[in-house]
Protein backbone atom coordinates (compact mmCIF):
# COMPACT_ATOMS: atom_id res chain seq x y z
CA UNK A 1 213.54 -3.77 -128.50
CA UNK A 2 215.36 -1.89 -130.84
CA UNK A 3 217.71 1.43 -130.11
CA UNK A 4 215.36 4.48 -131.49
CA UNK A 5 212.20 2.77 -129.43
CA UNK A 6 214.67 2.31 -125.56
CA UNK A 7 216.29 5.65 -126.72
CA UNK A 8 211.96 7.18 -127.01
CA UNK A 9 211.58 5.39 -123.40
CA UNK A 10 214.62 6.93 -121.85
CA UNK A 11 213.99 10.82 -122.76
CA UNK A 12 210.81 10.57 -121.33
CA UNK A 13 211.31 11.65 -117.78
CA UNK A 14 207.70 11.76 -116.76
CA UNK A 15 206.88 8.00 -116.93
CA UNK A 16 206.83 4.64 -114.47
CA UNK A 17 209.14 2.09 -114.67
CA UNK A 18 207.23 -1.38 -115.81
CA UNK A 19 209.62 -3.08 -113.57
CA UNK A 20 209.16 -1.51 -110.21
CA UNK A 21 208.19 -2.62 -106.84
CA UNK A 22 204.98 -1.13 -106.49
CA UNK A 23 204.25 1.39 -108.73
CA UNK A 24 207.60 2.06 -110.50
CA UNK A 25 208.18 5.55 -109.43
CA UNK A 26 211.27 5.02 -107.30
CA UNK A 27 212.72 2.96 -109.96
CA UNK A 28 212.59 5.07 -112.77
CA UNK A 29 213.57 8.26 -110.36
CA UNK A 30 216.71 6.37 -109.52
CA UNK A 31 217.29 5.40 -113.30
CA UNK A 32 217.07 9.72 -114.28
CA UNK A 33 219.25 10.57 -111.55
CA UNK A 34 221.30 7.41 -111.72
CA UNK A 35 221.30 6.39 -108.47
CA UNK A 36 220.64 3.11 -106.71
CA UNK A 37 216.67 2.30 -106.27
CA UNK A 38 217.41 1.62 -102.43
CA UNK A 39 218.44 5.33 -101.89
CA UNK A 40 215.19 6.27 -103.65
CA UNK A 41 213.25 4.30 -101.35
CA UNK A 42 214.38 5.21 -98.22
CA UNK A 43 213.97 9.07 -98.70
CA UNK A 44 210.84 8.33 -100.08
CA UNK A 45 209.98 6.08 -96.76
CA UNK A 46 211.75 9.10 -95.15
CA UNK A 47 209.19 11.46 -95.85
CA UNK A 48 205.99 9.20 -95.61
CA UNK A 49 207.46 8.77 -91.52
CA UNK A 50 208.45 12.35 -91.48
CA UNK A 51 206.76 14.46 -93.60
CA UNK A 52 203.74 12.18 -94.39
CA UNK A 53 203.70 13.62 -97.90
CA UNK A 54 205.47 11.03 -99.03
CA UNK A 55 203.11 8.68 -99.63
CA UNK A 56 200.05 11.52 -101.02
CA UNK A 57 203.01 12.55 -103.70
CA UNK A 58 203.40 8.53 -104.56
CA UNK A 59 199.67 8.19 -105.13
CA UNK A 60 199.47 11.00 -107.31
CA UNK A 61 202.50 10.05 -109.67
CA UNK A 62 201.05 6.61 -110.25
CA UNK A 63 197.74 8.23 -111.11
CA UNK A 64 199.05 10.31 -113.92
CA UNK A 65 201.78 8.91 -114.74
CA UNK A 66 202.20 6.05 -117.39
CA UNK A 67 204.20 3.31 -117.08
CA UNK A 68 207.14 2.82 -120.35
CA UNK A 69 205.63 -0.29 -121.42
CA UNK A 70 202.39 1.11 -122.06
CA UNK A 71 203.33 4.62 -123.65
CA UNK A 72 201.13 3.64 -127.00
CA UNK A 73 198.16 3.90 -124.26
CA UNK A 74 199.41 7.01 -123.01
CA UNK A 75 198.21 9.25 -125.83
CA UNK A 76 195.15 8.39 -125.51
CA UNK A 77 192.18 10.54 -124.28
CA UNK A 78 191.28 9.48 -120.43
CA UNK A 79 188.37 12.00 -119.24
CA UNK A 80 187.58 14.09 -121.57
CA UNK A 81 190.99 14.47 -123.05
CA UNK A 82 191.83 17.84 -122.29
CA UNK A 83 195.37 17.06 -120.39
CA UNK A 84 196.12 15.43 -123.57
CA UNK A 85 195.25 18.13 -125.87
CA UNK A 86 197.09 20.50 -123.09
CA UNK A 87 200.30 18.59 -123.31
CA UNK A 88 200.40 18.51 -127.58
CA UNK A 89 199.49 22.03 -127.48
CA UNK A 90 202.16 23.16 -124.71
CA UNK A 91 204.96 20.14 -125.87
CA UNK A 92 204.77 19.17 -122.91
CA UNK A 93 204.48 15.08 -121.75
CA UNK A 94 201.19 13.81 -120.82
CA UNK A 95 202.20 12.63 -117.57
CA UNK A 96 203.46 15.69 -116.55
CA UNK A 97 200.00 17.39 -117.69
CA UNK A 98 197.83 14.78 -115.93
CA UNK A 99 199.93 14.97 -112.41
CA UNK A 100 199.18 19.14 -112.94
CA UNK A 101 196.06 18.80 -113.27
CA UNK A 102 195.82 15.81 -110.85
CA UNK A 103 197.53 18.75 -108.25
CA UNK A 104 195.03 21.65 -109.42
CA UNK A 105 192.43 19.42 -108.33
CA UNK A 106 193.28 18.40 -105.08
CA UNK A 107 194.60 21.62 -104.26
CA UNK A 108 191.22 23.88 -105.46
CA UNK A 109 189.14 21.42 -103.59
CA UNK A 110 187.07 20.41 -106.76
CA UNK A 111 186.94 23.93 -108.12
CA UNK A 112 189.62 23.34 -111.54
CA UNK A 113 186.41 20.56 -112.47
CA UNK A 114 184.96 23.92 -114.02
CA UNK A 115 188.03 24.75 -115.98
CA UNK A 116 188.51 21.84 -116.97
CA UNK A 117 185.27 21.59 -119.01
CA UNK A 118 185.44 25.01 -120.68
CA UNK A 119 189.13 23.88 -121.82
CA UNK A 120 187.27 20.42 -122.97
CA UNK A 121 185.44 23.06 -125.04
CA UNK A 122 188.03 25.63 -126.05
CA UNK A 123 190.59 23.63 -126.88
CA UNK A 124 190.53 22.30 -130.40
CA UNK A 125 190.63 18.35 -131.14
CA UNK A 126 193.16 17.86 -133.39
CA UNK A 127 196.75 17.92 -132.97
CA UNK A 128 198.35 21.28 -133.86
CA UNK A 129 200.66 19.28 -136.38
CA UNK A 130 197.82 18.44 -138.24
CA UNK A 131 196.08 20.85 -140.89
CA UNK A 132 193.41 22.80 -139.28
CA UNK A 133 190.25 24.21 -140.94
CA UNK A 134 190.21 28.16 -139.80
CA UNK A 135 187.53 27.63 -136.79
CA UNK A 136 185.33 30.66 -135.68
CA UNK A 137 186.85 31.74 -132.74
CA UNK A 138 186.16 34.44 -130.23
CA UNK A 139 189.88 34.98 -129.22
């Protein structure tokens, strides 16, 4: 692995770690706030016992977001690819638009389903680095 493609893994703060227990999210949490993974995981078992949105929350992030050895697959469209058309058009990291959207969902019982489409249709395919031809637009 060379330097410019581990310092590309480590900006990203929105990813899994490829070496984690389960589903990598502890690990990499404790590698961004550079603590031990055991601390991690025992507030995170903390609030599954407590809280029991601890273990919803863990779901979720492993859902939407991708794990550093697979970033190439990350850019990629899933359903649709409207989170990642979101995130290039916001600069924002896919993960981060996925778990949103992921939220949105769960939260508006089924209801963002209809956004979601008329953004599959709004939003334009390409990348907004890329040369665009002027589209006819109502906005």
């Amino acid at each position: 692995m060379t330097d410019s493609s581990l310092a590309t893994k480590t900006d990203l703060k929105w990813v899994r770690a490829e070496d984690g227990i389960i589903g990598g999210i502890c690990m990499q949490l404790a590698r961004q706030l550079n603590l031990d993974p055991w601390l991690v995981r025992a507030a995170w078992l903390l609030t599954v016992c407590v809280f029991g949105t601890g273990l919803f929350a863990y779901i979720a992030l492993i859902i939407a977001l991708p794990r550093t050895d697979r970033l190439d697959k990350a850019n990629e469209k899933m359903i649709l690819g409207v989170c990642l058309r979101l995130s290039q058009r916001g600069d924002l990291e896919v993960g981060l638009a996925r778990l949103m959207a992921l939220l949105l969902l769960v939260i508006s019982c089924g209801a963002v389903i209809v956004a979601y489409f008329v953004l599959h249709f709004l939003l334009p395919t390409q990348s907004p680095g890329r040369s665009q031809t002027p589209s006819k637009s109502l906005f």
